[in-house]
Protein backbone atom coordinates (compact mmCIF):
# COMPACT_ATOMS: atom_id res chain seq x y z
CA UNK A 1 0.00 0.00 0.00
CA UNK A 2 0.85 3.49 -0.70
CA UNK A 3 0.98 6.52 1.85
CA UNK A 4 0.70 10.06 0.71
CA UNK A 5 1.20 12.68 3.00
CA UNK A 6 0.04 16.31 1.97
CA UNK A 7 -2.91 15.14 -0.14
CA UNK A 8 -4.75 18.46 0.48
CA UNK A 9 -2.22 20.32 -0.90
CA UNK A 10 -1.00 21.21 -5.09
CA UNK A 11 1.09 18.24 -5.23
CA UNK A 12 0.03 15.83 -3.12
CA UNK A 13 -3.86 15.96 -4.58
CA UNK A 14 -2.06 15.27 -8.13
CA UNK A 15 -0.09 12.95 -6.94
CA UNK A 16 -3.10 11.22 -6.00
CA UNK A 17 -5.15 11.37 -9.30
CA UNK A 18 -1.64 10.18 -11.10
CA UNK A 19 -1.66 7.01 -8.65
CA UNK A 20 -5.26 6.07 -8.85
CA UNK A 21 -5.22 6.63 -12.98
CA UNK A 22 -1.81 4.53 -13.17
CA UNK A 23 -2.50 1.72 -10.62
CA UNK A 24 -3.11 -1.89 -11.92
CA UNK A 25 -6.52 -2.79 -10.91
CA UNK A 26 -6.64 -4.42 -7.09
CA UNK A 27 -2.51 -3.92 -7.20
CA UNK A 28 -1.81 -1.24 -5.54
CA UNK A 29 -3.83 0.42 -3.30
CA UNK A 30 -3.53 4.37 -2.10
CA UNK A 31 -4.15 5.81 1.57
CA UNK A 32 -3.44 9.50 1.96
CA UNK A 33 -3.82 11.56 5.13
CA UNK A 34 -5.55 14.69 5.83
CA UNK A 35 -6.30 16.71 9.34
CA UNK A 36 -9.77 17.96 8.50
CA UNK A 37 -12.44 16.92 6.19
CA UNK A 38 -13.38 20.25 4.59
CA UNK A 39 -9.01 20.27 3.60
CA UNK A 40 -10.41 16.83 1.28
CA UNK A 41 -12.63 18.75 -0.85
CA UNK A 42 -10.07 20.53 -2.17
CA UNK A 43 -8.85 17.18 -3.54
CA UNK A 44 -12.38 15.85 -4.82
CA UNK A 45 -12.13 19.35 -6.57
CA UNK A 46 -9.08 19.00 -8.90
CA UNK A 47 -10.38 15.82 -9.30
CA UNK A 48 -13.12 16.88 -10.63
CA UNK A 49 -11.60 19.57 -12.69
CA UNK A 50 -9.67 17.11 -14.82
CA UNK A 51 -13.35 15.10 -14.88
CA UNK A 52 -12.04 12.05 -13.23
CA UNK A 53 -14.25 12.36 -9.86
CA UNK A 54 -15.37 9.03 -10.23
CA UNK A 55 -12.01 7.84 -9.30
CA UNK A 56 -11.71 10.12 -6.39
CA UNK A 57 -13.27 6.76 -4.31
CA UNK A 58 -10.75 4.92 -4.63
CA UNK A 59 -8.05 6.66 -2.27
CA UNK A 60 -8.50 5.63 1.36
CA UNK A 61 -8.36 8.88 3.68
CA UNK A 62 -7.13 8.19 6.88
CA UNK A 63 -7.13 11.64 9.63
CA UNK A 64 -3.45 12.00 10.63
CA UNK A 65 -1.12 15.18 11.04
CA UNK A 66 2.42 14.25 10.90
CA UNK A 67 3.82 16.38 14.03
CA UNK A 68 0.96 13.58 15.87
CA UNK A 69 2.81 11.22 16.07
CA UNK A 70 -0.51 8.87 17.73
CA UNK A 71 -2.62 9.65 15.14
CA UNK A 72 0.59 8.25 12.70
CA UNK A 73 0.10 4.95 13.88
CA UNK A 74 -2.63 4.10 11.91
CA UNK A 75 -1.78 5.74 9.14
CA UNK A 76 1.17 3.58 8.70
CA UNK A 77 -0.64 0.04 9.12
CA UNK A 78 0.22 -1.84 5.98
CA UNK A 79 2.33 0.53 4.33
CA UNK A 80 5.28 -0.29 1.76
CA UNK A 81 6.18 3.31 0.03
CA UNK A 82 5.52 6.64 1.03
CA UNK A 83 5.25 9.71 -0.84
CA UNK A 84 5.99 13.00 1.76
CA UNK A 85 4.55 16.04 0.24
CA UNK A 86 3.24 17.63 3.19
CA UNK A 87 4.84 21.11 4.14
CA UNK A 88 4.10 24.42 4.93
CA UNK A 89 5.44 26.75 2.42
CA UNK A 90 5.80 30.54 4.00
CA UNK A 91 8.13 33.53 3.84
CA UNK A 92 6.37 35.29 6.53
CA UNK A 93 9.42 35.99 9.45
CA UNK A 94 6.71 35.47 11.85
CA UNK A 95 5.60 32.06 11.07
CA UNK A 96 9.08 30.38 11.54
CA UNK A 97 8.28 27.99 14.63
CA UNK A 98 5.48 26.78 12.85
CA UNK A 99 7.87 26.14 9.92
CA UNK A 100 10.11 24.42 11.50
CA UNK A 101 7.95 22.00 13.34
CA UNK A 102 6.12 21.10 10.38
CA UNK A 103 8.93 20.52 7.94
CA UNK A 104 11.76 19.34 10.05
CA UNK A 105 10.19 17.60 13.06
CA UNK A 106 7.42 16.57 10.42
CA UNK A 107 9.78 15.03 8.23
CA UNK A 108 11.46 13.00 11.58
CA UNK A 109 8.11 11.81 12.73
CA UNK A 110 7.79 10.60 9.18
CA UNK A 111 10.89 9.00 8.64
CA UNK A 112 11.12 7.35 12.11
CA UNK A 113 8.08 5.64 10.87
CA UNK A 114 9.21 4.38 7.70
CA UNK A 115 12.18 2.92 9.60
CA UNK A 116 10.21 1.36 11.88
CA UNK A 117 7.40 -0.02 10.01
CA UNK A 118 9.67 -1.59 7.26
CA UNK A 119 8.50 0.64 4.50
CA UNK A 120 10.76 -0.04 1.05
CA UNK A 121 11.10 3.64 -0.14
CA UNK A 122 10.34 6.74 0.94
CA UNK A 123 9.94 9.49 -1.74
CA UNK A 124 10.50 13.45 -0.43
CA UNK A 125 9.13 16.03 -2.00
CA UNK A 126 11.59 19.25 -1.09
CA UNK A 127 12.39 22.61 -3.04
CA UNK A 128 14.83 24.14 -5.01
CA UNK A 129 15.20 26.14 -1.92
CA UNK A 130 16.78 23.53 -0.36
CA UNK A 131 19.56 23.52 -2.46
CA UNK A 132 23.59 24.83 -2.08
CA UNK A 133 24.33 28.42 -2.50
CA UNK A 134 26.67 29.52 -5.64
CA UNK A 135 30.46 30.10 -5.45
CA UNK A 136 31.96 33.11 -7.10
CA UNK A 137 33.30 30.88 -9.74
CA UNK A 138 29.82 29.11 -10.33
CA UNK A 139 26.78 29.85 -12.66
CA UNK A 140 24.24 27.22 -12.44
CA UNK A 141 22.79 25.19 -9.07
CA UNK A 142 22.80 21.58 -9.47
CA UNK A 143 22.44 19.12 -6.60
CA UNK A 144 26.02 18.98 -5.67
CA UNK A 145 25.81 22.60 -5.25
CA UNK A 146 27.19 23.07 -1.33
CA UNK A 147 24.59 25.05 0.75
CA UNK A 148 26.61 27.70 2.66
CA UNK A 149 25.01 28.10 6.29
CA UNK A 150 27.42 31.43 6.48
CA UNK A 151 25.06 32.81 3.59
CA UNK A 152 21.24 34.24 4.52
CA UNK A 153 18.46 32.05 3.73
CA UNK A 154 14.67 32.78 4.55
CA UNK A 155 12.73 30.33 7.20
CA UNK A 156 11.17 28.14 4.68
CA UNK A 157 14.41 27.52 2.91
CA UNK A 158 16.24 26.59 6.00
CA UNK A 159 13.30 24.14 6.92
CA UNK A 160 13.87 22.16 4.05
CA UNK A 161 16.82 21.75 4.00
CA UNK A 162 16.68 20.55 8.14
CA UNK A 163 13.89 18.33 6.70
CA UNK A 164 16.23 17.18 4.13
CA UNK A 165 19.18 16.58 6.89
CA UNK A 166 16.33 14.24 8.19
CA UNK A 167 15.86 12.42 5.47
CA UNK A 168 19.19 11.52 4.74
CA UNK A 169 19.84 10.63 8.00
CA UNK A 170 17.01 7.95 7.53
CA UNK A 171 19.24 7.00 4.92
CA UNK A 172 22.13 6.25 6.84
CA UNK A 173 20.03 4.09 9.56
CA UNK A 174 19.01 2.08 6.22
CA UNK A 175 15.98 3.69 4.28
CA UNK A 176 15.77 3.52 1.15
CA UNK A 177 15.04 7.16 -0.36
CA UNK A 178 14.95 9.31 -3.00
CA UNK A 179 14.19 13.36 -3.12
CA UNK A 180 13.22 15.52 -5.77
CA UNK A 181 13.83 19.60 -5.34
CA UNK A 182 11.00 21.19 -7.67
CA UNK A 183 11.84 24.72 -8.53
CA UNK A 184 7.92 27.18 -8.63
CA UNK A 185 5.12 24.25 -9.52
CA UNK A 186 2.75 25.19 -12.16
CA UNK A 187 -0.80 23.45 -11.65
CA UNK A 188 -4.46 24.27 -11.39
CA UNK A 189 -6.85 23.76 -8.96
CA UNK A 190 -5.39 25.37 -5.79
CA UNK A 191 -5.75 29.60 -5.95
CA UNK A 192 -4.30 29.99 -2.85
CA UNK A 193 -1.67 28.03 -3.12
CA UNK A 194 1.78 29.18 -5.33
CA UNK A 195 1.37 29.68 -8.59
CA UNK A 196 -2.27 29.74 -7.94
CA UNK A 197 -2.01 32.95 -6.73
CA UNK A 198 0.00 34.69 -9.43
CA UNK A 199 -2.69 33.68 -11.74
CA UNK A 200 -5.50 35.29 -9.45
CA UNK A 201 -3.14 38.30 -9.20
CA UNK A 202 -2.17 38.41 -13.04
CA UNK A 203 -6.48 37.38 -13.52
CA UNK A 204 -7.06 40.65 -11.67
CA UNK A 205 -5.21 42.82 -13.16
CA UNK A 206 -1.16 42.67 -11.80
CA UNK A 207 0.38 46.27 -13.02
CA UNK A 208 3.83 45.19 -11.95
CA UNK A 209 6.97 42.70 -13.47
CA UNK A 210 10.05 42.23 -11.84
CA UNK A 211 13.13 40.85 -13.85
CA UNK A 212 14.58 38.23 -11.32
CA UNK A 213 15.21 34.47 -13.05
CA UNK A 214 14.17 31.33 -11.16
CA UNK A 215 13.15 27.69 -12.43
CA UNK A 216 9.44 26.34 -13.29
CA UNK A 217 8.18 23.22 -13.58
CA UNK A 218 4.23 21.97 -14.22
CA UNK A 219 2.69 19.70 -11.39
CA UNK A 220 1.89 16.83 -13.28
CA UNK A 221 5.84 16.67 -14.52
CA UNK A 222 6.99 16.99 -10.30
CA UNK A 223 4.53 13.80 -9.70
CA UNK A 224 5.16 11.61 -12.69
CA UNK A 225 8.84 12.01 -12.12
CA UNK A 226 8.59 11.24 -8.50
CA UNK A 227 6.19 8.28 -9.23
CA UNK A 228 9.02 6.76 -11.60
CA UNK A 229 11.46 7.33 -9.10
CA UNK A 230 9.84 5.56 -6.57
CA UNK A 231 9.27 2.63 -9.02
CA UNK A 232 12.51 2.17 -9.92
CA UNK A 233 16.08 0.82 -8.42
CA UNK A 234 17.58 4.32 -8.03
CA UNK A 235 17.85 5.26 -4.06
CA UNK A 236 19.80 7.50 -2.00
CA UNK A 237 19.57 9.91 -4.65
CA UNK A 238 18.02 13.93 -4.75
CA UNK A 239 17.42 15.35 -7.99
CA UNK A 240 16.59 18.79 -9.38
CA UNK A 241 13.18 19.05 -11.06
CA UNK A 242 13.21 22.17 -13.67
CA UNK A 243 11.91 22.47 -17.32
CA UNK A 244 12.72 26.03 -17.71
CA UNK A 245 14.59 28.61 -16.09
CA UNK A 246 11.69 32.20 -16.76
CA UNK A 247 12.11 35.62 -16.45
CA UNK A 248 9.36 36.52 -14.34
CA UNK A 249 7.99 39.59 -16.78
CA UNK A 250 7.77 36.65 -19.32
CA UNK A 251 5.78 34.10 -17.30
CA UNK A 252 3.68 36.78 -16.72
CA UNK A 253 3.11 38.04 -19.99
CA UNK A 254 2.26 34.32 -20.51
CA UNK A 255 -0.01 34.10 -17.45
CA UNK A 256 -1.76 37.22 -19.33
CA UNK A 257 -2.00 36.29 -22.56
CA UNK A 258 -3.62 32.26 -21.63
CA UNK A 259 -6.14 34.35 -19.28
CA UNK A 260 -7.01 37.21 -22.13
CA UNK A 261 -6.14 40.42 -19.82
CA UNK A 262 -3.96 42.67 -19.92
CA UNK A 263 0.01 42.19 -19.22
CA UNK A 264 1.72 43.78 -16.40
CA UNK A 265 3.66 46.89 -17.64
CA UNK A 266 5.12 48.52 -15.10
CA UNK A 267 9.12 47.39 -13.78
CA UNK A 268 9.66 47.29 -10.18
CA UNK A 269 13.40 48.08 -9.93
CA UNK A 270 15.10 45.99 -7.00
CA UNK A 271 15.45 49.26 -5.53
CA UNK A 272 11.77 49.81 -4.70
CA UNK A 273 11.23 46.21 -4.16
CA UNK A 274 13.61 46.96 -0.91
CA UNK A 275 11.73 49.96 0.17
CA UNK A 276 8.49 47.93 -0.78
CA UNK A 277 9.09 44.92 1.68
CA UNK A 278 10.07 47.53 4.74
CA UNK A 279 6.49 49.38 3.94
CA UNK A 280 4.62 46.15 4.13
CA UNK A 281 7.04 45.36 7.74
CA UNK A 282 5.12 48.36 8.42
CA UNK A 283 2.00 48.13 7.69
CA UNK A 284 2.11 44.27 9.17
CA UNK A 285 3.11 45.55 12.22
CA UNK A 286 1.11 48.18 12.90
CA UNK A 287 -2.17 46.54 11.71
CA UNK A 288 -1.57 43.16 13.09
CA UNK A 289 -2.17 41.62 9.51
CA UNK A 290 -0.13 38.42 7.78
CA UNK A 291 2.85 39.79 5.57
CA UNK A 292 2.16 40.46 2.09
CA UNK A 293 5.86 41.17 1.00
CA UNK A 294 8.83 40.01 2.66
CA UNK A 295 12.55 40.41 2.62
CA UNK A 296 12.88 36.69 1.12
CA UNK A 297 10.12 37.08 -1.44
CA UNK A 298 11.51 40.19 -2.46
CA UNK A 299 14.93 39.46 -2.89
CA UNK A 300 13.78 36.49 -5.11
CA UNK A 301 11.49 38.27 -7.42
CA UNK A 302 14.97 40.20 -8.92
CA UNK A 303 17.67 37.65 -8.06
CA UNK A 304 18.72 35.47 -11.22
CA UNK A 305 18.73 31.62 -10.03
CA UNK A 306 19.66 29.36 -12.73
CA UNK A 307 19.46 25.55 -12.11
CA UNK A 308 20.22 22.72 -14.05
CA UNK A 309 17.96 19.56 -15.13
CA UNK A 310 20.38 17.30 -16.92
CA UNK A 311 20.76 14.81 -13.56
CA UNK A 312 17.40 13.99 -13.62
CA UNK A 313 17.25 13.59 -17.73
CA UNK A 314 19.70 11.73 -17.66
CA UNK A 315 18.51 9.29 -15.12
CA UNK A 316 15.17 8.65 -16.65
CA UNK A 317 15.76 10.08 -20.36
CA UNK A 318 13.13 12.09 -19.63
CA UNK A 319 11.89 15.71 -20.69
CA UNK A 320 9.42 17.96 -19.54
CA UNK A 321 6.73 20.22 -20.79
CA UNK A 322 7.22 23.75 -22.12
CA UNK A 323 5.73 26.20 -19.31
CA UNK A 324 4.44 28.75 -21.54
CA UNK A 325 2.35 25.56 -23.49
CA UNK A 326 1.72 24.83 -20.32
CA UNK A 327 0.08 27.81 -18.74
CA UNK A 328 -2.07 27.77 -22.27
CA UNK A 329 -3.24 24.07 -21.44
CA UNK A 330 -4.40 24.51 -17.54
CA UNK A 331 -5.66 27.86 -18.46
CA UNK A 332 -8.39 26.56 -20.18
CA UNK A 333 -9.29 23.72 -17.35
């Protein structure tokens, strides 16, 4: 039996739908956890949005959080491979605890579990985030790219990489694992969620671009990669999941152009993005409201990241789709 974790969330729920549409009938059956039923309709939603809600059904939902570890018990009754989507993803300063109890101590419970309940593989789902920082004499982040602990990282960055830490450290005590680090995921069905909401933003009516460069990479190419990871012999292995490294003026041109509005036209210099996070500091502070800019997020909306797929394509000989095609094809879901 298979256990996904974060089945509520962008990835997890099409992980899901790529399990239960791939599965040999009877063979392989699929339990995924969730910590409150309303969090499953999101699920039965993108199922439905790619019209397969007759196979929503078949996935057996099982209430579980994984920083409980009691309610994990259960959850891991029968269980041979485990997907671990589950995160929180946040840049917000004030949100850091939470951070790092979900994605570190989360990512312990779960791999203390897999050791002791004999599961074969477990598969991680992490983030570009997670990976090394660049020397002077480097260009391009690949997985043997050394993170730099000297160098500043925001919260959510250093959580996965602790949850990372944890997952190799299952290694060493004789899991067999694998991790994939996903640059930005491209998928429908989640608007407040990631990409999600840079399509809401771009839907109504986004004025501003920044030039910063960062990789992309669709959902459904994160959880069919993962999937044939899992199925095959590789272990002990991470690898870098990008189809395209974007300027972000031209994803959201693209964004614009698939949803029929108008493009964003006006540059925000990196100057003004500095002065723009300390305003919304401000304003957070002073009205007691969840950050809507931060350091972090600013930083990387003009920094130029550039990371490298050829690990994974050469591993699987596999490609990926185009992002711009891409955006077209959901767009019209």
């Amino acid at each position: 039996m298979i256990l996904v974790t974060g089945g509520t969330g962008l990835v997890g729920a099409h992980l899901l739908l790529h399990l239960i549409e791939s599965q040999s009938l009877g063979s392989e059956k699929v339990r995924a956890i969730y910590r409150n039923f309303k969090s499953i309709e999101k699920t039965k939603s993108l199922f439905n949005c790619y019209k397969k809600n007759n196979l929503f059904d078949n996935i057996e939902w099982i209430q579980a959080d994984i920083i409980d570890i009691p309610s994990l018990e259960h959850a891991f009754q029968g269980i041979d491979f485990v997907y671990h989507c589950a995160a929180i993803i946040s840049f917000d300063p004030t949100e850091e605890d939470l951070l790092r109890k979900t994605n570190i101590e989360g990512t312990a419970n779960i791999v203390n579990f897999c050791l002791d309940k004999g599961v074969k593989k477990l598969c991680y789902i992490s983030s570009t985030a997670a990976l090394g920082d660049l020397a002077a004499h480097q260009t391009i982040i690949t997985e043997e790219t050394e993170w730099n602990p000297e160098k500043p990282h925001s919260d959510y960055a250093i959580s996965k990489f602790g949850a990372e830490m944890e997952i190799w450290r299952g290694q060493q005590e004789g899991l067999d694992v694998v991790v994939v680090n996903p640059g930005i995921i491209i998928g429908p069905g989640f608007p407040e969620q990631g990409s999600g909401q840079l399509f809401n933003k771009v839907k109504n009516g986004l004025s501003f671009y920044t030039l910063g460069v960062t990789g992309f990479v669709a959902v459904i190419d994160v959880v069919r990669i993962a999937v044939e990871l899992t199925r095959s012999e590789i272990c002990n292995q991470r690898y870098t999941l990008i189809a395209q490294n974007i300027v972000f003026r031209d994803l959201l041109n693209t964004m614009a152009d698939a949803l029929k509005v108008k493009r964003p036209t006006i540059h925000i210099t990196p100057f003004l993005m500095q002065i723009g996070w300390r305003i919304d500091w401000i304003l957070a502070t002073v009205f007691r409201r969840k950050r809507q800019l931060t350091k972090a997020t600013a930083k990387a909306s003009y920094s130029t990241n550039i990371y490298s797929n050829e690990k994974i394509k050469a591993a699987l000989k596999t490609d990926f789709w185009d992002i711009h095609q891409y955006i077209k094809e959901i767009s019209r879901l």
